[in-house]
Protein backbone atom coordinates (compact mmCIF):
# COMPACT_ATOMS: atom_id res chain seq x y z
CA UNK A 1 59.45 -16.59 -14.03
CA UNK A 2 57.25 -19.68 -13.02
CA UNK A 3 53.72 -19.62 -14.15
CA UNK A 4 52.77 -19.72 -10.33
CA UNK A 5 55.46 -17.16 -9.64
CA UNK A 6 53.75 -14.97 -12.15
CA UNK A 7 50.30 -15.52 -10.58
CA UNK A 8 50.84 -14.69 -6.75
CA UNK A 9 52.69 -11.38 -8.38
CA UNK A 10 49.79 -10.60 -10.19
CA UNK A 11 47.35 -11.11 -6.88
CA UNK A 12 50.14 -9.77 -4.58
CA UNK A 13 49.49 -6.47 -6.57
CA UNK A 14 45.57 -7.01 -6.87
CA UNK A 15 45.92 -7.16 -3.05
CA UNK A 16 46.56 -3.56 -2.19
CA UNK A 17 44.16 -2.25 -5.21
CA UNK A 18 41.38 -4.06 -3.53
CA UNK A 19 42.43 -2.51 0.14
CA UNK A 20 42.18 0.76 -1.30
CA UNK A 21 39.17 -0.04 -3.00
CA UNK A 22 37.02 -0.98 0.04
CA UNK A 23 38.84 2.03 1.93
CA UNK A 24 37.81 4.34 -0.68
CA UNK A 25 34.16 2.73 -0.72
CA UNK A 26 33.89 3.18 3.23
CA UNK A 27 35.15 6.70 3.09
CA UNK A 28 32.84 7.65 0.25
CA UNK A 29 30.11 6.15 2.12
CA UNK A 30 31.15 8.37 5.81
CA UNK A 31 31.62 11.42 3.52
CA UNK A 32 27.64 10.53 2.34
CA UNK A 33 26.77 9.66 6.06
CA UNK A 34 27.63 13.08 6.64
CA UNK A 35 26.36 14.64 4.09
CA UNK A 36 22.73 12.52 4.88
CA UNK A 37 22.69 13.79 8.23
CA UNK A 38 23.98 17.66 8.28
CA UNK A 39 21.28 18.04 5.21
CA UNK A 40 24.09 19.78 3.28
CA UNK A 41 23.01 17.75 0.03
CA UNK A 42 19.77 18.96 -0.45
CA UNK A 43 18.81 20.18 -3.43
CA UNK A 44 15.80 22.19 -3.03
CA UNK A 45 13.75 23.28 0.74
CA UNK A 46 11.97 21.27 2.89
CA UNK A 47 8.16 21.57 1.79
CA UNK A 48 5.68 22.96 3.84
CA UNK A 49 3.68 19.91 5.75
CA UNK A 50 0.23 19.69 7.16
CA UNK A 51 -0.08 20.36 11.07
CA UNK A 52 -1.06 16.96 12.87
CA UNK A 53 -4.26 18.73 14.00
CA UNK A 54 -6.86 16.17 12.36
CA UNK A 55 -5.18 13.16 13.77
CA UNK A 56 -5.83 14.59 17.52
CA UNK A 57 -9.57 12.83 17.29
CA UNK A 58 -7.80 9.48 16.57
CA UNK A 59 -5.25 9.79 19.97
CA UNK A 60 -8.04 10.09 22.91
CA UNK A 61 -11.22 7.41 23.66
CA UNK A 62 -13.74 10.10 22.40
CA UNK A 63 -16.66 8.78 19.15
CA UNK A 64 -15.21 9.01 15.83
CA UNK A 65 -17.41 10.17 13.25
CA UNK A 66 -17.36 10.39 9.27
CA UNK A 67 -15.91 13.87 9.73
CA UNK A 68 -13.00 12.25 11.72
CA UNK A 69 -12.44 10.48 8.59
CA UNK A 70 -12.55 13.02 6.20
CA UNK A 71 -10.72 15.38 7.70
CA UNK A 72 -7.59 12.62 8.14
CA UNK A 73 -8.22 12.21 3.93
CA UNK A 74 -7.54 16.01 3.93
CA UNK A 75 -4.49 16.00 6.06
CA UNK A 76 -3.15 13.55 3.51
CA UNK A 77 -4.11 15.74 0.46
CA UNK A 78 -2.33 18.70 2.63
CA UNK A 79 0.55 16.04 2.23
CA UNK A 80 0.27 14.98 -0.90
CA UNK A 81 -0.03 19.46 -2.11
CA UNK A 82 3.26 19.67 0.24
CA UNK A 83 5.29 16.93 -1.84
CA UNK A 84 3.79 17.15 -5.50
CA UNK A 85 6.29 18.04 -8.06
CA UNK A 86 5.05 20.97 -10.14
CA UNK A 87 3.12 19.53 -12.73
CA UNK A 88 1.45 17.59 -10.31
CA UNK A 89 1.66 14.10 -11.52
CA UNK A 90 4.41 12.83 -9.11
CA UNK A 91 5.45 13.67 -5.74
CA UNK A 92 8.58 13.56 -3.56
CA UNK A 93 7.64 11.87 0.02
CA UNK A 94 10.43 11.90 2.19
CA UNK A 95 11.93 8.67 3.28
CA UNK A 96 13.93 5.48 1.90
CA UNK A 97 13.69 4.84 -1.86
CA UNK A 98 12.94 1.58 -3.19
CA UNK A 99 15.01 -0.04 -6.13
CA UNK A 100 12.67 1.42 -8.71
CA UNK A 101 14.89 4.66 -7.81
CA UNK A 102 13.50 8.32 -7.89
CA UNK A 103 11.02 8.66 -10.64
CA UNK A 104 8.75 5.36 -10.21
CA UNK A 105 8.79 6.19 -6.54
CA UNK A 106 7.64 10.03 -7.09
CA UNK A 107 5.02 8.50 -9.34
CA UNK A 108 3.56 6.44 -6.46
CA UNK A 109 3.26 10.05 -4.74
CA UNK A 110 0.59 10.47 -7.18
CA UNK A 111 -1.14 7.11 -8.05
CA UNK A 112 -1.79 6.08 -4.28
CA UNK A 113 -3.22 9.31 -2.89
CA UNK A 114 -5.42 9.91 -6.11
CA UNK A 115 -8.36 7.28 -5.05
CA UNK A 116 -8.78 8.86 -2.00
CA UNK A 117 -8.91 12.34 -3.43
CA UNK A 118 -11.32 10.85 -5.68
CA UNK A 119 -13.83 9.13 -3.60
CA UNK A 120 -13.75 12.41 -1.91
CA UNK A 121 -15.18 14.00 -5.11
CA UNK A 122 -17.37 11.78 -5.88
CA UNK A 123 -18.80 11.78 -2.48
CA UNK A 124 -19.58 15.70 -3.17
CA UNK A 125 -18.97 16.37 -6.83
CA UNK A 126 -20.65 20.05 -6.24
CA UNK A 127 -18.78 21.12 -3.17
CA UNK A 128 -17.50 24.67 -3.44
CA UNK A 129 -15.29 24.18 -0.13
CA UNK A 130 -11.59 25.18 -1.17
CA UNK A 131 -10.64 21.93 -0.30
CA UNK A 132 -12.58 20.03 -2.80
CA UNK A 133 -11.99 22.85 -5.58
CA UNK A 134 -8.04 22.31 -4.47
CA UNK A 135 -8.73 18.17 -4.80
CA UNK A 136 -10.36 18.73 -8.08
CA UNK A 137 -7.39 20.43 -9.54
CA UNK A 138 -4.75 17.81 -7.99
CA UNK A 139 -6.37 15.64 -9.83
CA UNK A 140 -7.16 17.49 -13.41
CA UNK A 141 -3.35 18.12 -13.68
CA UNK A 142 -2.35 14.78 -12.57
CA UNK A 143 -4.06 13.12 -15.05
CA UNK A 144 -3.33 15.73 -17.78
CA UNK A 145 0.32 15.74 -17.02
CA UNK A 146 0.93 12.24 -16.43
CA UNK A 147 -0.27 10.77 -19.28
CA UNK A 148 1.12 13.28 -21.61
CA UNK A 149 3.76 12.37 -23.24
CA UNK A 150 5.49 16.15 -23.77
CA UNK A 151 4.31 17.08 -20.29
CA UNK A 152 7.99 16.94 -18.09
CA UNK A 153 5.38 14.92 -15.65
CA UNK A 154 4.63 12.22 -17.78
CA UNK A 155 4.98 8.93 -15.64
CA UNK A 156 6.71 7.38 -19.23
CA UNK A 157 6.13 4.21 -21.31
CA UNK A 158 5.05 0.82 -19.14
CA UNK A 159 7.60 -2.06 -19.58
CA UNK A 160 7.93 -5.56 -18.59
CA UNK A 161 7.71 -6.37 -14.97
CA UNK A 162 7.36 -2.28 -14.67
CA UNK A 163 6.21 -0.68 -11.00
CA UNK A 164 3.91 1.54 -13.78
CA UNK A 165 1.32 -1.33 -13.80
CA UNK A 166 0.65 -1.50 -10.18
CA UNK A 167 0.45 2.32 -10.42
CA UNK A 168 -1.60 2.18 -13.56
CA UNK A 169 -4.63 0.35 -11.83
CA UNK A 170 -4.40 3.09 -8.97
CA UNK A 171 -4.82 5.68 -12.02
CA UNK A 172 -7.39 3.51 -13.62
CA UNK A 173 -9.70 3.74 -10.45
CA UNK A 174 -9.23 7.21 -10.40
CA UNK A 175 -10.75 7.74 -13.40
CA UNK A 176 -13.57 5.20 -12.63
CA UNK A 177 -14.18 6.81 -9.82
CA UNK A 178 -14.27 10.64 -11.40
CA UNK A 179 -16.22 9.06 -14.57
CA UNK A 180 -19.27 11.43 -13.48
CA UNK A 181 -17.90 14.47 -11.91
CA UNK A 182 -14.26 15.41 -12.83
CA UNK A 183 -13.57 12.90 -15.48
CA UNK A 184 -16.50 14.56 -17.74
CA UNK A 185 -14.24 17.84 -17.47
CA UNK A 186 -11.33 16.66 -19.13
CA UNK A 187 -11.19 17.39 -23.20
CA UNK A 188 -11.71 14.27 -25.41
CA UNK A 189 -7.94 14.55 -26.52
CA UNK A 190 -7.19 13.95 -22.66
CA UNK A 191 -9.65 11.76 -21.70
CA UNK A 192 -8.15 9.79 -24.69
CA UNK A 193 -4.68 10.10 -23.65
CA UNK A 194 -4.98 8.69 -20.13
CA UNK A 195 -6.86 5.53 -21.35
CA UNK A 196 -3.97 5.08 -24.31
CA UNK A 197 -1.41 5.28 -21.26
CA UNK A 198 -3.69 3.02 -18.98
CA UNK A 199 -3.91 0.08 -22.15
CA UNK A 200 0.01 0.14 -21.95
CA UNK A 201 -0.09 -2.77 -19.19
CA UNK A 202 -1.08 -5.37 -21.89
CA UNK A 203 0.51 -7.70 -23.64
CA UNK A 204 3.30 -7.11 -21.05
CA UNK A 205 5.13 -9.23 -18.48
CA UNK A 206 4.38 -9.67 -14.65
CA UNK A 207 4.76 -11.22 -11.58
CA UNK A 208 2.96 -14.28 -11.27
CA UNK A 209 0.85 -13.54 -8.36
CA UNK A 210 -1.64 -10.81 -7.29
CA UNK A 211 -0.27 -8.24 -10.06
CA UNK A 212 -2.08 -10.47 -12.52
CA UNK A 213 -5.09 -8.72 -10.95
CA UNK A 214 -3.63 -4.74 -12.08
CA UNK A 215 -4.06 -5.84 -15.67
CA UNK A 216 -7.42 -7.23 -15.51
CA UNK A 217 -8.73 -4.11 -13.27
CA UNK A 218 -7.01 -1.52 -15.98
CA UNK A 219 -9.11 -3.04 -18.82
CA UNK A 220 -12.33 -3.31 -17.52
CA UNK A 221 -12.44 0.16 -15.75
CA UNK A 222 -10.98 1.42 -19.51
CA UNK A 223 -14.37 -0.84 -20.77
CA UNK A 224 -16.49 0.96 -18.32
CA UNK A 225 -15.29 4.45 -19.40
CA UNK A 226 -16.50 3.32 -22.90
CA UNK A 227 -13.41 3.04 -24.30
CA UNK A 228 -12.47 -0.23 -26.34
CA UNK A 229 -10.19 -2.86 -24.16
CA UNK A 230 -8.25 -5.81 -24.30
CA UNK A 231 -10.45 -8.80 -23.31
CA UNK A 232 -8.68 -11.65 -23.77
CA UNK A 233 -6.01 -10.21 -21.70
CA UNK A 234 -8.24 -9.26 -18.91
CA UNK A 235 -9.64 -12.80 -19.07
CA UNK A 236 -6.29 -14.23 -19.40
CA UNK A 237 -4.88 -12.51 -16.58
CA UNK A 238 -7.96 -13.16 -14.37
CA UNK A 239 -7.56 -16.94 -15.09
CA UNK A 240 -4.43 -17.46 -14.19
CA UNK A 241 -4.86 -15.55 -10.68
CA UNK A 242 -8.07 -17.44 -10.55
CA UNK A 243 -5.89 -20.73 -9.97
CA UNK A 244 -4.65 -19.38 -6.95
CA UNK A 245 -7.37 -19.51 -4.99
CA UNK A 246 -7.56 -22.36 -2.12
CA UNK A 247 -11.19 -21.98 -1.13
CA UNK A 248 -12.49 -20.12 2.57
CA UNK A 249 -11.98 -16.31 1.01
CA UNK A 250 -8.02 -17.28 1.03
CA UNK A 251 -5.45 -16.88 -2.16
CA UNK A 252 -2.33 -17.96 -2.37
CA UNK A 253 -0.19 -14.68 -3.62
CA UNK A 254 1.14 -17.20 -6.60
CA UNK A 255 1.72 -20.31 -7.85
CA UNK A 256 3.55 -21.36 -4.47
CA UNK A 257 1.64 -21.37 -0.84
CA UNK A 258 2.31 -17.96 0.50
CA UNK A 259 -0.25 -16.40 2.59
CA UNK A 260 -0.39 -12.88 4.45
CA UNK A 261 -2.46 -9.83 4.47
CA UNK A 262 -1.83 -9.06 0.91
CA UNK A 263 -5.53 -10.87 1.05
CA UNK A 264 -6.75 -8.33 2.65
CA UNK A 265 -5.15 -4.83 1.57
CA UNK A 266 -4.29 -6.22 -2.15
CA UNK A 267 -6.14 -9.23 -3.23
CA UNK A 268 -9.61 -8.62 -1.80
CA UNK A 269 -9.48 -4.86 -2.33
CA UNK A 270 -8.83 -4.86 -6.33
CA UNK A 271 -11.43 -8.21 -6.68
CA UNK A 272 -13.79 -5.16 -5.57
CA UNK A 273 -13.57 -2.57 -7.87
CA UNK A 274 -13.42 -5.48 -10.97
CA UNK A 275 -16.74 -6.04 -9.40
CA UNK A 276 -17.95 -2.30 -9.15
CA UNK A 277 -16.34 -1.60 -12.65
CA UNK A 278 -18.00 -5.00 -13.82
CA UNK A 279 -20.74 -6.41 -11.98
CA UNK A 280 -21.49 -9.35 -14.47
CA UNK A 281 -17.78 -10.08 -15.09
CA UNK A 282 -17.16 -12.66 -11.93
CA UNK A 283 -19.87 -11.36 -9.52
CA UNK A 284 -21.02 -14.02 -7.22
CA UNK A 285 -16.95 -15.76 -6.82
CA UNK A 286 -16.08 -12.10 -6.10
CA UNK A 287 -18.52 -11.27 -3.82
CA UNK A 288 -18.51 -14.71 -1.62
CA UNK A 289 -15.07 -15.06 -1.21
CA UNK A 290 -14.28 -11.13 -0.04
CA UNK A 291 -17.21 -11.81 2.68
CA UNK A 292 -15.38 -15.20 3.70
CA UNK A 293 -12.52 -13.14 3.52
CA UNK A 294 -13.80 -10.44 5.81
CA UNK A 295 -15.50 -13.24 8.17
CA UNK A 296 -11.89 -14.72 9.15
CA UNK A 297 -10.17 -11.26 9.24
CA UNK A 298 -12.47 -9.66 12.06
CA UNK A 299 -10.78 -12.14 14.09
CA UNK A 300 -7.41 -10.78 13.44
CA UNK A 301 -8.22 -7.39 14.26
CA UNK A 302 -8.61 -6.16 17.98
CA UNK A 303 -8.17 -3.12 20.12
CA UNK A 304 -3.90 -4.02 20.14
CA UNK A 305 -3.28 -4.09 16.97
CA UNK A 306 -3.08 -7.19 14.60
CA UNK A 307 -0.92 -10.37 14.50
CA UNK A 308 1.07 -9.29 11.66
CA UNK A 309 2.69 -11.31 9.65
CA UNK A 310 4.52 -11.09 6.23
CA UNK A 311 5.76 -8.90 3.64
CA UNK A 312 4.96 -5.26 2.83
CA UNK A 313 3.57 -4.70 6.23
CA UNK A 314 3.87 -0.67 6.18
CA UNK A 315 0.31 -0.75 4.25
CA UNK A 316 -0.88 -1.93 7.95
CA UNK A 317 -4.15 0.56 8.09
CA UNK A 318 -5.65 -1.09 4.92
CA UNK A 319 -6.32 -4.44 6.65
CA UNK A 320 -10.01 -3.28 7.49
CA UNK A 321 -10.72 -3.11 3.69
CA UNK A 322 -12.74 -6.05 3.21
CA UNK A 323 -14.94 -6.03 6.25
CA UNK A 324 -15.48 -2.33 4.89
CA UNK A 325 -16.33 -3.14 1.21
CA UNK A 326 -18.04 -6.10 2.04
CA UNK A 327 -20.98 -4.00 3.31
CA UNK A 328 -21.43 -3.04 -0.69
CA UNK A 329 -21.91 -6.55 -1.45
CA UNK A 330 -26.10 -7.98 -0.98
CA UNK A 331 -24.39 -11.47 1.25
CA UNK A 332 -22.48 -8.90 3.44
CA UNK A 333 -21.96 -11.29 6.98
CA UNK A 334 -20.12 -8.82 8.69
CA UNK A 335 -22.24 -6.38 10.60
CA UNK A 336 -21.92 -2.49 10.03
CA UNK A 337 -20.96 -2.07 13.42
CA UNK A 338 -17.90 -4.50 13.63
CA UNK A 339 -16.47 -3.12 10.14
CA UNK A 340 -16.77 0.21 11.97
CA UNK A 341 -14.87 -0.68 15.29
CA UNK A 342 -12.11 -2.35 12.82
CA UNK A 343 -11.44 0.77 10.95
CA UNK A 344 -11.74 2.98 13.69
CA UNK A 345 -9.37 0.87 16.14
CA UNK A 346 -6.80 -0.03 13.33
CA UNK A 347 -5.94 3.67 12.78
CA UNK A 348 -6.24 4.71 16.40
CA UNK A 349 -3.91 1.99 17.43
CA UNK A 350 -1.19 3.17 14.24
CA UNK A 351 -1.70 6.76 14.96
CA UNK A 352 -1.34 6.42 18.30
CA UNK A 353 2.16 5.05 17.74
CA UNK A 354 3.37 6.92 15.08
CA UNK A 355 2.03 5.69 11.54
CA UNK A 356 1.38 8.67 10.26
CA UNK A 357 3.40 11.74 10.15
CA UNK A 358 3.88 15.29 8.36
CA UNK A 359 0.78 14.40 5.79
CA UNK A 360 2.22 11.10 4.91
CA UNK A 361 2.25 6.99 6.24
CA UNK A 362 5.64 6.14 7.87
CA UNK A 363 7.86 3.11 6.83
CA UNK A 364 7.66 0.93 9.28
CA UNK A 365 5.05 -1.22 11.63
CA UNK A 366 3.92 1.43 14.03
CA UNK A 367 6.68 4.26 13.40
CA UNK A 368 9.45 4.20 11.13
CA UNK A 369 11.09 1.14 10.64
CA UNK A 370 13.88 0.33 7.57
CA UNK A 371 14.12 -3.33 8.95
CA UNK A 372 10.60 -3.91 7.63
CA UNK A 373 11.26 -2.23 4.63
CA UNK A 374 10.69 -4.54 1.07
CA UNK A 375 12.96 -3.22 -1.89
CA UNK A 376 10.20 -2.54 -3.55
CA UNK A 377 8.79 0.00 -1.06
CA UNK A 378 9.81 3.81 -1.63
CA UNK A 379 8.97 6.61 0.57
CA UNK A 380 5.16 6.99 -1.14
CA UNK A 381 4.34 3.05 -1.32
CA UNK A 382 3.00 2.97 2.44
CA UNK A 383 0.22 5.37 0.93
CA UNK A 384 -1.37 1.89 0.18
CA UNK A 385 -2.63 2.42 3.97
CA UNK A 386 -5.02 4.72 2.64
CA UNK A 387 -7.06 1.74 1.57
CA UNK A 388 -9.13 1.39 4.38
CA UNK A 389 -9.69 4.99 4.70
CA UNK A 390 -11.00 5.25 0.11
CA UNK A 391 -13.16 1.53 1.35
CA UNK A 392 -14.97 3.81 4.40
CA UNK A 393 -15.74 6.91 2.36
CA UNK A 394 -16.43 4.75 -0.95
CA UNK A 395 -19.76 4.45 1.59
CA UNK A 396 -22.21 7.13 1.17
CA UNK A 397 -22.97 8.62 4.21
CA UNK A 398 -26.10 7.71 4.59
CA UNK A 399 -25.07 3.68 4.30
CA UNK A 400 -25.50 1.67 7.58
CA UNK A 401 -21.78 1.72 8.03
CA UNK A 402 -21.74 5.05 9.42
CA UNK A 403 -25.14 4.97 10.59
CA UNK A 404 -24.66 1.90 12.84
CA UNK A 405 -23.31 2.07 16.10
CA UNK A 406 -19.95 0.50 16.68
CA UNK A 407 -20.20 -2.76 18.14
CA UNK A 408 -17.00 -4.82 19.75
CA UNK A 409 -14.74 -6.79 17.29
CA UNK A 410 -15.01 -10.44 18.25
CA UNK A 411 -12.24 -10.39 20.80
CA UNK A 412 -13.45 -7.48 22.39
CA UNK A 413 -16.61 -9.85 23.11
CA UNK A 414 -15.54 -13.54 24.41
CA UNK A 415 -12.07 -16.22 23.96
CA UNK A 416 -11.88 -18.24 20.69
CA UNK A 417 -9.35 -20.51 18.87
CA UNK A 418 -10.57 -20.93 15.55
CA UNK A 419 -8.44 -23.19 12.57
CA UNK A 420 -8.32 -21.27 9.14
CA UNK A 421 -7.78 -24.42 7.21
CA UNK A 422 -6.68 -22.25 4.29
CA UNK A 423 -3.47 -21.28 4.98
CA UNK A 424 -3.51 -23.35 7.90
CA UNK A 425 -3.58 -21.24 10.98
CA UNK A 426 -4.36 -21.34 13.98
CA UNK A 427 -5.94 -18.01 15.52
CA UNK A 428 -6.65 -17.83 19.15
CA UNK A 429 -8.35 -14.65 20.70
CA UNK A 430 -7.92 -13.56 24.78
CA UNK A 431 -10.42 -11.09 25.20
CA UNK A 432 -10.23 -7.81 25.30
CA UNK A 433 -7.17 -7.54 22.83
CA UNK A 434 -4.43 -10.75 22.36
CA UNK A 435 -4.96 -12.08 19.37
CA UNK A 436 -1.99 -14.75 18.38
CA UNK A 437 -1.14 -16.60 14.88
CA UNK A 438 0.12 -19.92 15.60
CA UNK A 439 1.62 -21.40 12.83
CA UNK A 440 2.45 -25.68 13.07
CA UNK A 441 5.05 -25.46 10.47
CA UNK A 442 6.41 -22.71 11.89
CA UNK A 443 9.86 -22.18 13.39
CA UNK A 444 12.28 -19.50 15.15
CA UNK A 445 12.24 -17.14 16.59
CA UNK A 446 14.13 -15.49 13.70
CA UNK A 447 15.52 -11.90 14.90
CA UNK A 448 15.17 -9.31 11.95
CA UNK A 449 18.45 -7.97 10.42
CA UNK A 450 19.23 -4.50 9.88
CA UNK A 451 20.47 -2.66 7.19
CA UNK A 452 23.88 -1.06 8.54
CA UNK A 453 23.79 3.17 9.16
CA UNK A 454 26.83 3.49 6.51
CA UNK A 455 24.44 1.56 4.00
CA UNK A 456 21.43 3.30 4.68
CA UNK A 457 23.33 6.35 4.54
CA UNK A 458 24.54 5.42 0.96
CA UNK A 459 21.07 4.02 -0.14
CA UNK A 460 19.03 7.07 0.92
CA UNK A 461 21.43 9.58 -1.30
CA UNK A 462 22.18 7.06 -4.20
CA UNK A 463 18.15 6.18 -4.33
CA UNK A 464 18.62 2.47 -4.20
CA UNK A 465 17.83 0.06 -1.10
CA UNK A 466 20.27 -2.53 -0.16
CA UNK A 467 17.98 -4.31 2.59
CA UNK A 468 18.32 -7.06 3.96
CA UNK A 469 16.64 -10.53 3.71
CA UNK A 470 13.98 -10.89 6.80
CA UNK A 471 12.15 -13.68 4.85
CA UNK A 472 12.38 -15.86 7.66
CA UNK A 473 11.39 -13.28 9.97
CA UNK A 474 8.23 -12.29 8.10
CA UNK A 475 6.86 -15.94 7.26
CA UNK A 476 8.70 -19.08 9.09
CA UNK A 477 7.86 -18.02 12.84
CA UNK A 478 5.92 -20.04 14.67
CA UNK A 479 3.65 -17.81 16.65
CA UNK A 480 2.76 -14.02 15.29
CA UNK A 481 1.11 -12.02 18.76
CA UNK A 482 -0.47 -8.49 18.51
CA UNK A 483 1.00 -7.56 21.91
CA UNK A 484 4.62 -8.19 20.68
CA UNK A 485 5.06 -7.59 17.17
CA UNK A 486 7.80 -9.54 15.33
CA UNK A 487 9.04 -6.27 14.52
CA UNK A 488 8.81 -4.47 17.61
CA UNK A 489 6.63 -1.39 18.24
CA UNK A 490 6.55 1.90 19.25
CA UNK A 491 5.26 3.18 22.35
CA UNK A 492 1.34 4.68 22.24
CA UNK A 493 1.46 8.60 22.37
C-alpha cells in the first residue's frame, strides 16, 4: 500500500468517528436541553424569593422618597437571604454562569450585595428593626466564613488574573464601610483574617485597565482599618491607571481607546471610595474629574432610558453613580435635584421593563437578555446595578440630595447637541426624552448574534458560557438612541 493509499484509509475511517462524534455531542446536548427545561436536574428546591411588593412605588408617576429606596435595598437583601449558601459567604442567583464557573460566580452573590447591606448599617448602626439585626448577621458570617480558610465558605486563595480581586475590593468596602458599627464586633483573630485575605490581590497579575483600580482600593481601605498595607503597590497600580486618563472626567478602560459607561458604574465609582478611604491620597484629580464626569453624563440620562453603548451593560442602574457621589465632593456642579431625577428615572425606566426580578437584577438590557451577556458575567454580576442605589443611601438623610426637590434632567428641559471631545461623541438631546450617541467613526448597523438554545442549554448545566462575539455590536455603531436600544427592549409594565 501507497503512502497516499494509506492516508485516505486512515481519514476514510476518521470520517465516520467524527460523524458519530458530533451526533453524540448534539444528542448529549438535546438530552441536557431537556433536562434544562423539565427541571429534572436540579439538585436541591427552588428558594423562597422576595414578593415584588417594594418595586410597586417605582411602576406608577407617584414621588419617590428615601423610603422607596430603602425598601428596594431590602427586597434585594430578601434576595440575597433567598440564594445564600449556608455559611453565608456565597450565594446561588439563578441565571447563566460566566466562565469563572460555579464557585467565583456564587462568591459574587456575596461581594456585590454586601455594600449595600452595609451602607444600610451604617446609615442606622443602632436599629433594632429585624431587618437590620437580619443585615447585621448576613454580613458577620460572610465575612467570618469567607475569609476563613477551614470555613467550607471560604471564597479560596486569589490568583493571577483571578475574578477574587474584583470581588475583593467589594469586600474591602464592606469592611470600610462597617469600620464603626459591625466591623468593631468581629474578634481580632477575624478582623485579622479578612484583611490577610483582602492583601492577597498584591503582587498579583491583572488586566490592564480599570482592575488596576481593585488593587489600589483594597490597600488603602486595609490602611484605613489600621492595618499595615502594600504602598508601593497601591501607588504602582494607581499610576499605571492614572495614564489612562484623556482629560474632560473621561478614561480610557486601558492602554487602547475604549470608552463606555464603565466610566460611570466602574471607573468613577471606585476613584470615590479611594477618596473617602483616603482623602489626601489623590484628592483634588479625584474629585474634579468624577464632577466632569457627572457634568457630561446628566446628558445621557433622560426619562427613556440611556443611549447605551458597550460592554457589560446589565449593570445599567449604576449609571447615576457619579452625579450621586459627586454631591459628597465640596466642587459638586451637579445640582441635588438633577442627581435625584437621574436615579429615580433610571430605575423606574429598568423596573418598569423588567430589570429586576425575584430579589435579584436580570441579565440583560431591560429584561433578560443572553445576547448581551459578557463571559465574564454570571447570574450575581448584574448586582453591580446596585451601585447607584449604595451611592444614594451612602447620603445621610438629611444631605440636600434627598432634601431637594427633583428638578428635570437636561433633556427634560430644552434641545442640545453637545461634542464630548474625549471619546469623541457627539450627544444630541430632543426634549422630553431622545437622547442619541452619534459616533463619526462609527459604522453598521451590526445585528447582535445569539447564542444557539442547544448551546445555552449545554452552558447553563455545564456552568460555562459559550457566547458569542457582539464586539461590533456594542462599540463600532454609528448612532446609539435611547428610544431603540441596540439590543432591543422590553415593553414598560
Amino acid at each position: 500500500m501507497t503512502k497516499r493509499e494509506a492516508r485516505d484509509t486512515t481519514m476514510a475511517g476518521k470520517k465516520p468517528r467524527r460523524i458519530a462524534l458530533w451526533a453524540a455531542i448534539l444528542f448529549g446536548a438535546a438530552i441536557l436541553s431537556y433536562l434544562a427545561l423539565t427541571g429534572s436536574t436540579r439538585s436541591r428546591p427552588e428558594p423562597l424569593v422576595p414578593t415584588e411588593q417594594a418595586l410597586t412605588p417605582f411602576l406608577g408617576d407617584g414621588p419617590l422618597a428615601r423610603q422607596d429606596f430603602e425598601n428596594l435595598a431590602a427586597y434585594f437583601q430578601d434576595g440575597f437571604e433567598a440564594y445564600k449558601d449556608t455559611e453565608g459567604a456565597s450565594a446561588r442567583y439563578p441565571g447563566l454562569s460566566s466562565n469563572h464557573r460555579g464557585r467565583r460566580d456564587r462568591i459574587e452573590g456575596f461581594a456585590r450585595v454586601a455594600p449595600l447591606l452595609a451602607v444600610e448599617a451604617r446609615a442606622d448602626p443602632a436599629s433594632s428593626s429585624p431587618e437590620a439585626r437580619r443585615a447585621r448577621q448576613l454580613l458577620i458570617d460572610g465575612l467570618t466564613h469567607g475569609s476563613d480558610p477551614k470555613s467550607r465558605g471560604y471564597w479560596g486563595a486569589i490568583e493571577d488574573n483571578d475574578q477574587l480581586i474584583v470581588e475583593a475590593s467589594d469586600v474591602a468596602l464592606t469592611a470600610w464601610l462597617l469600620r464603626d458599627s459591625v466591623w468593631r464586633e468581629l474578634t481580632p483573630a477575624i478582623r485579622l483574617q479578612v484583611v490577610q485575605w483582602l492583601l492577597q490581590v498584591n503582587n498579583k497579575k491583572v488586566p490592564d485597565n480599570n482592575w488596576h483600580l481593585f488593587v489600589t482600593y483594597v490597600n488603602l481601605a486595609v490602611r484605613a482599618l489600621g492595618y499595615q498595607d502594600d504602598e508601593k503597590e497601591a501607588l504602582r497600580h494607581y499610576s499605571r491607571f492614572r495614564d489612562f486618563y484623556k482629560g474632560d472626567g473621561w478614561f480610557s478602560d486601558g492602554p487602547e481607546p475604549r470608552f463606555d459607561y464603565y466610566n460611570a458604574w466602574g471607573i468613577d465609582y471606585q476613584l470615590f471610595w479611594i477618596d473617602q478611604a483616603a482623602p489626601t491620597f489623590d484628592h483634588r484629580f479625584i474629585a474634579a474629574a468624577i464632577d466632569q464626569s457627572a457634568q457630561h453624563l446628566q446628558f445621557l440620562i433622560g426619562p427613556n432610558g440611556i443611549p447605551i453603548l458597550g460592554r457589560s451593560v446589565c449593570y445599567r442602574m449604576a449609571v447615576p453613580a457619579p452625579l450621586i457621589l459627586d454631591q459628597r465632593l465640596a466642587q459638586a456642579t451637579v445640582r441635588p435635584g438633577v442627581a435625584r431625577r437621574a436615579l429615580e428615572a433610571t430605575w423606574r425606566y429598568f423596573l418598569r421593563r423588567g430589570g429586576a426580578a425575584k430579589g435579584r437584577i436580570t441579565q440583560g438590557y431591560c429584561a433578560a437578555d443572553s445576547r448581551l451577556l459578557d463571559n465574564y458575567s454570571g447570574p450575581a454580576s448584574c448586582l453591580w446595578s446596585l451601585r447607584s442605589l449604595i451611592a444614594a443611601l451612602y447620603l445621610a438623610p438629611s444631605d440636600a440630595f434627598w432634601q431637594s426637590p427633583e428638578e428635570p434632567l437636561p433633556v427634560e428641559r430644552s434641545n442640545y447637541t453637545i461634542k464630548f471631545q474625549q471619546p469623541g461623541w457627539i450627544v444630541r438631546g430632543s426634549s422630553p426624552d431622545l437622547i442619541v450617541i452619534d459616533r463619526p467613526s462609527g459604522g453598521g448597523p451590526y445585528p447582535l448574534k445569539a447564542e444557539g438554545p442547544l448551546l445555552q442549554a449545554y452552558d447553563r448545566l455545564a456552568k460555562q458560557a459559550h457566547r458569542p462575539e457582539n464586539e461590533l455590536a456594542k462599540y463600532g455603531g454609528s448612532e446609539y438612541r435611547s428610544d431603540v436600544p441596540f439590543c432591543g427592549c422590553a415593553t414598560p409594565h
